[in-house]
C-alpha atoms as a PDB file:
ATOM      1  CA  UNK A   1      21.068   8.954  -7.096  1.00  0.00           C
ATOM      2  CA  UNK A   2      21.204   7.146  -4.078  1.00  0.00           C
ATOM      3  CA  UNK A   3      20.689   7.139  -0.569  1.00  0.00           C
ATOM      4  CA  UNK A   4      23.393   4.882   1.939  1.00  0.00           C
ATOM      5  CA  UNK A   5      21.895   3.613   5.684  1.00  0.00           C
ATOM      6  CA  UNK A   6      24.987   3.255   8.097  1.00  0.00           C
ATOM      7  CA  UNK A   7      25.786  -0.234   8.284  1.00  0.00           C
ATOM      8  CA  UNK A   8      23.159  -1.503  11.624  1.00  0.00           C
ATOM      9  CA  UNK A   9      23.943  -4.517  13.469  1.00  0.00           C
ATOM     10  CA  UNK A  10      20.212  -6.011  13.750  1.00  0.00           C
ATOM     11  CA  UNK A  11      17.285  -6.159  11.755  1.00  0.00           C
ATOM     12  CA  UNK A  12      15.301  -3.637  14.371  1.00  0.00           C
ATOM     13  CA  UNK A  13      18.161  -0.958  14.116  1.00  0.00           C
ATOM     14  CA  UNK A  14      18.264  -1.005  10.268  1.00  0.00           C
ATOM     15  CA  UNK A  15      14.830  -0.251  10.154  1.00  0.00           C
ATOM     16  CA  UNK A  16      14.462   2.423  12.611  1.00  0.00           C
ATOM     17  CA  UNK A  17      17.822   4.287  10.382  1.00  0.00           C
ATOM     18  CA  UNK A  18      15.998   3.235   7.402  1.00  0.00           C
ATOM     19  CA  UNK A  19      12.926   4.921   8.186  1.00  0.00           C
ATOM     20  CA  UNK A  20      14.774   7.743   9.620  1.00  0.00           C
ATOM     21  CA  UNK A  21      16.534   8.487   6.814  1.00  0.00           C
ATOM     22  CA  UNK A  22      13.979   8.895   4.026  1.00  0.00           C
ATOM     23  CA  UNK A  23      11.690  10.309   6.083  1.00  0.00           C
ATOM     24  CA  UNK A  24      14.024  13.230   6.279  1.00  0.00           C
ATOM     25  CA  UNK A  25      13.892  13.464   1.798  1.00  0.00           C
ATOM     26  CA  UNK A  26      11.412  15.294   0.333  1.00  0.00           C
ATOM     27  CA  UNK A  27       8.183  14.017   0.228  1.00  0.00           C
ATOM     28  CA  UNK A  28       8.870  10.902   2.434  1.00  0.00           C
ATOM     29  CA  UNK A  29      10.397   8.986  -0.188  1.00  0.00           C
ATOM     30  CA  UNK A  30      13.835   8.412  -1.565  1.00  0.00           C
ATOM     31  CA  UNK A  31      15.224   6.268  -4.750  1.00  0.00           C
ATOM     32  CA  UNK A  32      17.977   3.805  -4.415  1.00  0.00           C
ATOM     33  CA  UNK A  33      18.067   3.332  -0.880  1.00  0.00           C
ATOM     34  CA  UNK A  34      20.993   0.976   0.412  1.00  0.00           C
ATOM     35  CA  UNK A  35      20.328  -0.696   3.832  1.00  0.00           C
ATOM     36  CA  UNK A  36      23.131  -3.381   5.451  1.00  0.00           C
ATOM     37  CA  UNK A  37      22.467  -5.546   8.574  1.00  0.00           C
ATOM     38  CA  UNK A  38      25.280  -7.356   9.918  1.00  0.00           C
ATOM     39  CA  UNK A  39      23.307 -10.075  11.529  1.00  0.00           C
ATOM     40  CA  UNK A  40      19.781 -10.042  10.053  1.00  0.00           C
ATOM     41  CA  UNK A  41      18.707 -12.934  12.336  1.00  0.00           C
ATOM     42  CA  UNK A  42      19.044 -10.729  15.536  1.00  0.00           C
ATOM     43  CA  UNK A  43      16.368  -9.153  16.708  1.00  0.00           C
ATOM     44  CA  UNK A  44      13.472 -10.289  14.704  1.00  0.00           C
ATOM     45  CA  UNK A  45      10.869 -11.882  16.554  1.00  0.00           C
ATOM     46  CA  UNK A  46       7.988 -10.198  18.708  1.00  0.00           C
ATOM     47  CA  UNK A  47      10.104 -10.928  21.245  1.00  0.00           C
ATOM     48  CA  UNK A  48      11.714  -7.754  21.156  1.00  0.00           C
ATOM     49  CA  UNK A  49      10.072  -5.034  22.646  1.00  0.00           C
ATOM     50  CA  UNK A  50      10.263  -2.738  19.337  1.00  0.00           C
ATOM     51  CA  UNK A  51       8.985  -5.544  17.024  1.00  0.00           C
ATOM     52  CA  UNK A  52       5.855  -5.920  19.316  1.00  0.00           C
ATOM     53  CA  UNK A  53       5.133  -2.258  19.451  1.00  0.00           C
ATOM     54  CA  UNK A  54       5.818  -2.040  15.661  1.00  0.00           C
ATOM     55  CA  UNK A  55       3.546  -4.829  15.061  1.00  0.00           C
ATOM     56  CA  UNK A  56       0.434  -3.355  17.520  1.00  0.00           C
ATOM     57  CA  UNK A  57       0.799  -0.863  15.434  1.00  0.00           C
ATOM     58  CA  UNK A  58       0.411  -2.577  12.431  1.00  0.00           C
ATOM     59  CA  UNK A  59      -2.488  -4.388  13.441  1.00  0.00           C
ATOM     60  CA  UNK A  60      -4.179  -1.162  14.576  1.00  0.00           C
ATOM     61  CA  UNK A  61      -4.487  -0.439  11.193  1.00  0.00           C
ATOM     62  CA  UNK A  62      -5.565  -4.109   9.770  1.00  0.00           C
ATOM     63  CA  UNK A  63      -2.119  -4.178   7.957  1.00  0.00           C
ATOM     64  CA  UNK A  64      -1.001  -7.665   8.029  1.00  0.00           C
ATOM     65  CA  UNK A  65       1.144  -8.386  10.951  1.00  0.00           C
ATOM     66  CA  UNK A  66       5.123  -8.851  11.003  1.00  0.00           C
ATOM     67  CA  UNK A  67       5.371 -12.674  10.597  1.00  0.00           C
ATOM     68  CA  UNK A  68       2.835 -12.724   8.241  1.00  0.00           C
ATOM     69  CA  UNK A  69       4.779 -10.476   5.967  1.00  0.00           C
ATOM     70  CA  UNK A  70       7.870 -12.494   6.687  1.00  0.00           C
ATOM     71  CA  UNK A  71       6.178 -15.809   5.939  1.00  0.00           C
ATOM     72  CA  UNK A  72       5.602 -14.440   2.417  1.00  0.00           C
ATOM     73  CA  UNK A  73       9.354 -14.642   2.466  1.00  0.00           C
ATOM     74  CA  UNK A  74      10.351 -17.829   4.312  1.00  0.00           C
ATOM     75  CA  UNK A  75       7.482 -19.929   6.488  1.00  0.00           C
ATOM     76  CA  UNK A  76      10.174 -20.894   9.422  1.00  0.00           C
ATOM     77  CA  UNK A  77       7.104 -22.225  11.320  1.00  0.00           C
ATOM     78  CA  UNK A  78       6.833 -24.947   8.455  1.00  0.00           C
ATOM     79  CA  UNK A  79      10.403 -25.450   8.165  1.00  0.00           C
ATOM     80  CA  UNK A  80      11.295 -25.844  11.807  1.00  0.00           C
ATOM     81  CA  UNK A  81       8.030 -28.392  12.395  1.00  0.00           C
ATOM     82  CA  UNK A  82       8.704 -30.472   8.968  1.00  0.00           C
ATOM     83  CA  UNK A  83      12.471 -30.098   8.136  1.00  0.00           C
ATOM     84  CA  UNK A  84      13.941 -30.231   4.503  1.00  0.00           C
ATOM     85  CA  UNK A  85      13.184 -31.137   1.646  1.00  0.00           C
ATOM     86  CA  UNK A  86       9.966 -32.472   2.995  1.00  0.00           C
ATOM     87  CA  UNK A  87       8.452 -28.763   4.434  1.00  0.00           C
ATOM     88  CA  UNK A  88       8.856 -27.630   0.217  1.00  0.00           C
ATOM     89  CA  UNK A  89       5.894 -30.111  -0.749  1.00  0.00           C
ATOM     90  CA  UNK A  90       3.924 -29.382   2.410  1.00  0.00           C
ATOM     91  CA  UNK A  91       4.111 -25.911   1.213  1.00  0.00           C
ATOM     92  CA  UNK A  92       2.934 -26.850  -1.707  1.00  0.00           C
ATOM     93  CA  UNK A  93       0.456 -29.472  -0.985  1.00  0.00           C
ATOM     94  CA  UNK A  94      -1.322 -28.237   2.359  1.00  0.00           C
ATOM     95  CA  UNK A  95      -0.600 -24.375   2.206  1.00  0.00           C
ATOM     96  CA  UNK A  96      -0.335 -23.127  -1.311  1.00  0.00           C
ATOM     97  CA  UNK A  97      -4.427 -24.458  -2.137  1.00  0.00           C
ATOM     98  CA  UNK A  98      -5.629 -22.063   0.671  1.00  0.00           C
ATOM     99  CA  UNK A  99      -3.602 -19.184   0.299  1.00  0.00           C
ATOM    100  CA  UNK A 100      -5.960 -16.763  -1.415  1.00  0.00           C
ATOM    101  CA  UNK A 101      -4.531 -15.751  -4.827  1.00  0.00           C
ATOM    102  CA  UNK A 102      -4.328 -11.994  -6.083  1.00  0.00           C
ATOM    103  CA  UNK A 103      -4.372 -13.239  -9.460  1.00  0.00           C
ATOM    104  CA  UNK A 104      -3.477 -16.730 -11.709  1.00  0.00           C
ATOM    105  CA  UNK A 105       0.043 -15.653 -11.672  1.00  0.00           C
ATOM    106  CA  UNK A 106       0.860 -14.035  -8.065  1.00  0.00           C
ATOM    107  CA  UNK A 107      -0.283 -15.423  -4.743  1.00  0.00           C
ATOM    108  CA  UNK A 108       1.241 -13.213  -2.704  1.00  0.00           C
ATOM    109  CA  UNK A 109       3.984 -15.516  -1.355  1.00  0.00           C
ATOM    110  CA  UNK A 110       7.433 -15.348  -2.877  1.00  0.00           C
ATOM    111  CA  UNK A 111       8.152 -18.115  -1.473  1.00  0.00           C
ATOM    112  CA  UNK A 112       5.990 -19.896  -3.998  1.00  0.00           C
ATOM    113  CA  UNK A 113       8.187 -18.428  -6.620  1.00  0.00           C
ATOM    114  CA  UNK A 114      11.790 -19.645  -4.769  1.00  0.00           C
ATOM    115  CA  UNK A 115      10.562 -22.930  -4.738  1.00  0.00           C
ATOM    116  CA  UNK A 116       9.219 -23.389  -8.046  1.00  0.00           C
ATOM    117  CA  UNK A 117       9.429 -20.993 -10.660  1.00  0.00           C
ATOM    118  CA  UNK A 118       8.185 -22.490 -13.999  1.00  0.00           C
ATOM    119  CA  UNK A 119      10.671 -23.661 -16.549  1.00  0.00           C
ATOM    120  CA  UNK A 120      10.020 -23.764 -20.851  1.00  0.00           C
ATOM    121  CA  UNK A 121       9.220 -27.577 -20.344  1.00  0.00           C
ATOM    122  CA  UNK A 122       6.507 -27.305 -18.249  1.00  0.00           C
ATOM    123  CA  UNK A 123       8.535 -28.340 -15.048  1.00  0.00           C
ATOM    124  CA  UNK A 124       9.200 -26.169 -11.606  1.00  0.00           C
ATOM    125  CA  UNK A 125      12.328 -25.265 -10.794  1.00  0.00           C
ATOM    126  CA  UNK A 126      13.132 -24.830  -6.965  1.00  0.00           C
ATOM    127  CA  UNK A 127      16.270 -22.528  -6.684  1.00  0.00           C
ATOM    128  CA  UNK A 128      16.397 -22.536  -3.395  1.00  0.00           C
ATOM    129  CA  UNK A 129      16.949 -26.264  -2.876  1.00  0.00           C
ATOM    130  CA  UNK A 130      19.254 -25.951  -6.019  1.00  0.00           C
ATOM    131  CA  UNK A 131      21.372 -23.588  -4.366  1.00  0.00           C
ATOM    132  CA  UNK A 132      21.998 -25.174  -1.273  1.00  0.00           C
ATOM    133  CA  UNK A 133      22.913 -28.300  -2.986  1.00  0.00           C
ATOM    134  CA  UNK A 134      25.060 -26.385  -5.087  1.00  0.00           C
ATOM    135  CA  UNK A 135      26.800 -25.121  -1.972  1.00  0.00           C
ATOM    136  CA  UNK A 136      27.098 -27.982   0.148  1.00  0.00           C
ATOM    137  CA  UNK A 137      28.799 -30.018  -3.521  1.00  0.00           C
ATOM    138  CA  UNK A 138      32.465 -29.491  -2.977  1.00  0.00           C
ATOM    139  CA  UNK A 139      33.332 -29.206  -6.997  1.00  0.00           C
ATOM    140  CA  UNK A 140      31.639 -26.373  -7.236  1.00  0.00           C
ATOM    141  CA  UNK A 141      33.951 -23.677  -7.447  1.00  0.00           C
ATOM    142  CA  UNK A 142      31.465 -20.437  -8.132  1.00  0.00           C
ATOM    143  CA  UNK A 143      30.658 -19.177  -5.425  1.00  0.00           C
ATOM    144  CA  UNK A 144      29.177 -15.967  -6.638  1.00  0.00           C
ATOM    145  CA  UNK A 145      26.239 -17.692  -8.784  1.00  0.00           C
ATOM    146  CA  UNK A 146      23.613 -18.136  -6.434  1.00  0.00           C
ATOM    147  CA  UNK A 147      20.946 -16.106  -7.864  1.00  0.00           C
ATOM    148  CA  UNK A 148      16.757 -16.062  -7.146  1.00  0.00           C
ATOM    149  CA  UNK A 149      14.653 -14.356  -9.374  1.00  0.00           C
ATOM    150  CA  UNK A 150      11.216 -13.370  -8.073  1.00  0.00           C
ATOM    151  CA  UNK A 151       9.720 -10.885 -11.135  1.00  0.00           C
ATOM    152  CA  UNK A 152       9.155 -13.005 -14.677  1.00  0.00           C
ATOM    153  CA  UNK A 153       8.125 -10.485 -17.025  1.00  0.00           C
ATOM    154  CA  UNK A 154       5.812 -12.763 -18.868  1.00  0.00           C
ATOM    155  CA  UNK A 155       3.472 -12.891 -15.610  1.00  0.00           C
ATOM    156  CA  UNK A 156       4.011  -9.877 -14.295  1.00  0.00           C
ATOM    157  CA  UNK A 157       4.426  -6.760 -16.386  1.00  0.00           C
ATOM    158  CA  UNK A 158       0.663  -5.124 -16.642  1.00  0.00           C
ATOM    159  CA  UNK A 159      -1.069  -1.727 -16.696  1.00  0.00           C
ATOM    160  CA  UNK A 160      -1.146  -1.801 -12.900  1.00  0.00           C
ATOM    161  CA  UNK A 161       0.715   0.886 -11.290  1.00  0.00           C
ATOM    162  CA  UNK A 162       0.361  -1.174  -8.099  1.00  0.00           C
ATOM    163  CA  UNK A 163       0.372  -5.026  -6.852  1.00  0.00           C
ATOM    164  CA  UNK A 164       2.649  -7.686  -7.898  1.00  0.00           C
ATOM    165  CA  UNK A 165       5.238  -8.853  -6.503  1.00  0.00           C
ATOM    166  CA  UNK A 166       8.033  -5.892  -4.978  1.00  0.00           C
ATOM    167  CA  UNK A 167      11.173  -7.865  -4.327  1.00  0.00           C
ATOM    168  CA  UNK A 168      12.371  -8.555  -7.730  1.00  0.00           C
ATOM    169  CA  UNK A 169      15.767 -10.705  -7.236  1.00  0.00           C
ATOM    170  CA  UNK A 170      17.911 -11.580  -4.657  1.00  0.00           C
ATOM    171  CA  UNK A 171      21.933 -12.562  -5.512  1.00  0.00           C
ATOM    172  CA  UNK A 172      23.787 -14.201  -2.609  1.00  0.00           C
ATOM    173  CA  UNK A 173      27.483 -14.884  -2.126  1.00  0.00           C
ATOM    174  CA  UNK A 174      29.628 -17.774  -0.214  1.00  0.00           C
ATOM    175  CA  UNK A 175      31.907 -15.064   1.904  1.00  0.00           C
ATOM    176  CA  UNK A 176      35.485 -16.567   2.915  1.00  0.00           C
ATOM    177  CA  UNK A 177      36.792 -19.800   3.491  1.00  0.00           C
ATOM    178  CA  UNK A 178      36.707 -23.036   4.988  1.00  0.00           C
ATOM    179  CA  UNK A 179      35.333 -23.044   8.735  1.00  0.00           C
ATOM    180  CA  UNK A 180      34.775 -19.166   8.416  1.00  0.00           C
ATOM    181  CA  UNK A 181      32.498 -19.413   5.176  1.00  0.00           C
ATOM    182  CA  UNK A 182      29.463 -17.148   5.658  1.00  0.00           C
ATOM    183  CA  UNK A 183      26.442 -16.658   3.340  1.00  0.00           C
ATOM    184  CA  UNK A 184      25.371 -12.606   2.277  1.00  0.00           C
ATOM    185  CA  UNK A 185      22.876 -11.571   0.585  1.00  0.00           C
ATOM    186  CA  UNK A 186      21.698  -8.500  -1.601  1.00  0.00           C
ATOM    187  CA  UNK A 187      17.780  -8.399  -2.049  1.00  0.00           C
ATOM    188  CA  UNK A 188      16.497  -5.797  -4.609  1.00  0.00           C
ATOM    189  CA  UNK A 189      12.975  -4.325  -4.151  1.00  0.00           C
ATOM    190  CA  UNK A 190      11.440  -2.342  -7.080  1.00  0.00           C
ATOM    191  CA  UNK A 191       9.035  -0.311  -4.157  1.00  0.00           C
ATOM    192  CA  UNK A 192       9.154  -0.379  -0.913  1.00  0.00           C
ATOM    193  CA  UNK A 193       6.487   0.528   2.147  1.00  0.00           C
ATOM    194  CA  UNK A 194       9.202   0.994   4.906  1.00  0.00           C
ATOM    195  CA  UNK A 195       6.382   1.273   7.402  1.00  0.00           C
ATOM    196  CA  UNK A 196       3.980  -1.396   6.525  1.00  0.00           C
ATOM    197  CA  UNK A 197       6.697  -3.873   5.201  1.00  0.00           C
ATOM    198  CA  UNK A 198      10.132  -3.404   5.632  1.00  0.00           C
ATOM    199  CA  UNK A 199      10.792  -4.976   9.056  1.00  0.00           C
ATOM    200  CA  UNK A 200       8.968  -7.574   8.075  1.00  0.00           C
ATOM    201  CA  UNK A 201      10.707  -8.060   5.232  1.00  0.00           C
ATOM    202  CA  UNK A 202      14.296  -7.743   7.130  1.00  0.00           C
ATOM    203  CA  UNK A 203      13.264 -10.962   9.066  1.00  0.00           C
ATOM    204  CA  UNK A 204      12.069 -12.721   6.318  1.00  0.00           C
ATOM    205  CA  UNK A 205      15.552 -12.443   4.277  1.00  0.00           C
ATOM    206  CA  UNK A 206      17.273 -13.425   7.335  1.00  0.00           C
ATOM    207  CA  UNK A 207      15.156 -16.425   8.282  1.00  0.00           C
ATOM    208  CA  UNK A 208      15.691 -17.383   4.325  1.00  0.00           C
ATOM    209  CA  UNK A 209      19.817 -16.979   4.521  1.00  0.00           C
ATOM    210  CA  UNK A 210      19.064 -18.800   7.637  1.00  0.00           C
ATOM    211  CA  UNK A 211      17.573 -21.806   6.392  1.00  0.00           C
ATOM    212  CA  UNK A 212      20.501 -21.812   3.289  1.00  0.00           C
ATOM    213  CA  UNK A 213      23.296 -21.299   6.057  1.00  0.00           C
ATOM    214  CA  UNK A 214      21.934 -24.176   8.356  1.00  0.00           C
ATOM    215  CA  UNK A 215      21.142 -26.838   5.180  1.00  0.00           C
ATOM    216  CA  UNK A 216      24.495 -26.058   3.274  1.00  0.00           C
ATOM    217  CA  UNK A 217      26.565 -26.228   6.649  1.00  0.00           C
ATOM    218  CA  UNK A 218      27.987 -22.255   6.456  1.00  0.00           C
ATOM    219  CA  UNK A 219      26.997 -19.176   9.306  1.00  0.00           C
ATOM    220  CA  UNK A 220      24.763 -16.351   8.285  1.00  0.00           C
ATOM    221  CA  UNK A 221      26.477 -13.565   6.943  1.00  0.00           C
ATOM    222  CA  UNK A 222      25.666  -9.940   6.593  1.00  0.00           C
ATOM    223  CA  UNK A 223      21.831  -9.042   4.480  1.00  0.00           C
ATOM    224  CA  UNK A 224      22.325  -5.914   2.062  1.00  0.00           C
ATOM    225  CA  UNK A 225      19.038  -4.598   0.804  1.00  0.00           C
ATOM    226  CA  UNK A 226      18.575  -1.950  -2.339  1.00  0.00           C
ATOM    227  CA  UNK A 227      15.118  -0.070  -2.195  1.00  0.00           C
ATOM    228  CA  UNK A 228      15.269   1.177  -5.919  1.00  0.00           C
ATOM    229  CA  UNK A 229      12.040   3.273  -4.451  1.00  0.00           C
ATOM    230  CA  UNK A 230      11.428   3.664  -0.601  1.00  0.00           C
ATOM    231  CA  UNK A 231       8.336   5.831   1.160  1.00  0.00           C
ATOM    232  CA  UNK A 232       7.333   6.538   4.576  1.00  0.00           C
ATOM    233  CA  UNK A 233       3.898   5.018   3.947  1.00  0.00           C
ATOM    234  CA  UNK A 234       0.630   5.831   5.498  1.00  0.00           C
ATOM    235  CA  UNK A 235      -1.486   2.746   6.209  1.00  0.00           C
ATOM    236  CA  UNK A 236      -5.128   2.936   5.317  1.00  0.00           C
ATOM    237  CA  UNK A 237      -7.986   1.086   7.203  1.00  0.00           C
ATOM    238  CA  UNK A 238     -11.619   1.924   6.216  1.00  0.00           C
ATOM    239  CA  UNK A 239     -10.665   4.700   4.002  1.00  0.00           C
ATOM    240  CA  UNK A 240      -8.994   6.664   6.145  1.00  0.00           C
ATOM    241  CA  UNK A 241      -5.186   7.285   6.016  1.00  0.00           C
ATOM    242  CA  UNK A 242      -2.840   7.377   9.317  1.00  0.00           C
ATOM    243  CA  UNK A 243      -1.390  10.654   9.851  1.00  0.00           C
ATOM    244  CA  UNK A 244       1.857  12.026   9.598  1.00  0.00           C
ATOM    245  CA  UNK A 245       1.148  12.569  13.187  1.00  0.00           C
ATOM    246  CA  UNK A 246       0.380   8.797  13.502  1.00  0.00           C
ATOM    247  CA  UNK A 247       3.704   7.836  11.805  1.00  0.00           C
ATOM    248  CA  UNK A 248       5.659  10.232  14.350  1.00  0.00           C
ATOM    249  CA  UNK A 249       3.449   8.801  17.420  1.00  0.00           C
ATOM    250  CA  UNK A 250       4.458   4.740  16.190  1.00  0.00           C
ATOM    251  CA  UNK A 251       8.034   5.848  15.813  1.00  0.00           C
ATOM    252  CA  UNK A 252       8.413   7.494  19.108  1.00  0.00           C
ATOM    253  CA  UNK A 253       6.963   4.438  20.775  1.00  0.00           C
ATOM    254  CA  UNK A 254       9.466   2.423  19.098  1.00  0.00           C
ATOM    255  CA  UNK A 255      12.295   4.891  20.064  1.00  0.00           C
ATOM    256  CA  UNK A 256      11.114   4.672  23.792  1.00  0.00           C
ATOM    257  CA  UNK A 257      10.819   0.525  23.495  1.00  0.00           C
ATOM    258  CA  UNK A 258      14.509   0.410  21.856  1.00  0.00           C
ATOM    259  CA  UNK A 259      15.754   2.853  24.790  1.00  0.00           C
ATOM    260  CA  UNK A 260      14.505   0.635  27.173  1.00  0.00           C
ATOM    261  CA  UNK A 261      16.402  -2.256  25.535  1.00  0.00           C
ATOM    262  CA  UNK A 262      19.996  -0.550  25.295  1.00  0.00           C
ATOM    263  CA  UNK A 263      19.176   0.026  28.906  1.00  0.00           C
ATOM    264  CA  UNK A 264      19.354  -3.581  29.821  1.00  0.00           C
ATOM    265  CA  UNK A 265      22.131  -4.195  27.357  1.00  0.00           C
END
């Protein structure tokens, strides 16, 4: 059981087919679904006409904005002011103390969890640092063992049918050789809001290939993403739900911004 996306070139256009897509399954929701952006650093900041009307919407309903959900992913703001390594312990240090936790073991950031996910002895382990340094070493021959795990089932398997962290793992892959060596990713999320979350999440996965591509010296390659359980979701704000109609009223906005777009294009 699965459900494909056509290939999208952008992180906008995957969305909009995403969201297309399993809207059209019964009830609004679909298992398995497979989304691939060729360039998932294009189109991604509120720049763009559809990420801006996406994100009114958003904040309409008090949902937290796009770069806020991306920042859970990667905090480019921190990275492009403070550079690496140093922006990891300013993460840590000036960011992490104020972020306000859901619980002892999840703050809401995966981030957190990327850069240092507890080991037996006590110690973090950053696997995102690990990785690029991994890349950019030139006796390393694997170039299919770049993993990131996000879930750790001693913190985070409960009686909670909701909460916790959704993207579980995320496996990436040095693609072709020498001067045309690219990095691609495949992120797997466990459930997935595609209304509330997914765009957001789009740029946050490419800002995080991104930051590997630019600090191990290889181009951004293409971002494949596996819903294992997607829904059209309805955002709630004071206990009220938005409409289908709402959803329908958001998308056509969108439809009209991206029209305007491929008009200039």
């Amino acid at each position: 059981m699965y459900l494909p996306i056509p290939s999208q070139p952008d992180c906008v256009s995957a969305w909009r087919e995403a969201v297309r897509h399993v809207d059209l399954q019964s009830g609004h929701h679909a298992y398995n679904v497979i989304i691939d952006v060729a360039d998932p650093t294009a189109r991604s900041t509120l720049t763009d006409p559809v990420v801006a009307a996406h994100d009114k919407f958003l904040l309409a309903w008090e949902q937290k904005p796009i770069e806020t959900v991306s920042n859970t992913i990667f905090p480019a703001s921190l990275y492009n002011r403070f550079g690496a390594p140093d922006f990891f312990d300013r993460f840590r240090d000036n960011i992490m103390p104020r972020l306000p936790r859901r619980s002892d073991n999840w703050s809401g950031y995966y981030f957190e969890r990327m850069m240092q996910m507890p080991q037996k002895d006590g110690t973090d382990f950053n696997q995102l640092w690990d990785i690029v340094e991994r890349i950019r070493d030139p006796n390393v021959r694997a170039l299919n063992k770049f993993e990131i795990s996000i879930f750790d089932p001693t913190r985070d398997v409960d009686k909670s049918p909701y909460g916790g962290q959704c993207l579980s793992f995320a496996s990436l892959k040095v693609i072709g050789k020498g001067t045309q060596r690219q990095i691609g990713m495949t992120a797997f999320y466990r459930n997935h809001f595609y209304v509330e979350k997914l765009l957001g999440n789009l740029i946050g996965l490419g800002r995080l290939m991104s930051f590997i591509g630019k600090e191990s010296g290889i181009a951004v390659g293409p971002l494949t993403v596996v819903s294992t359980h997607a829904q059209i979701d309805q955002p709630r704000n004071e206990g009220a739900n938005a409409t289908r109609a709402d959803i329908a009223d958001l998308l056509q906005q969108c439809d009209q911004a991206n029209a305007k777009v491929l008009a200039v294009v």
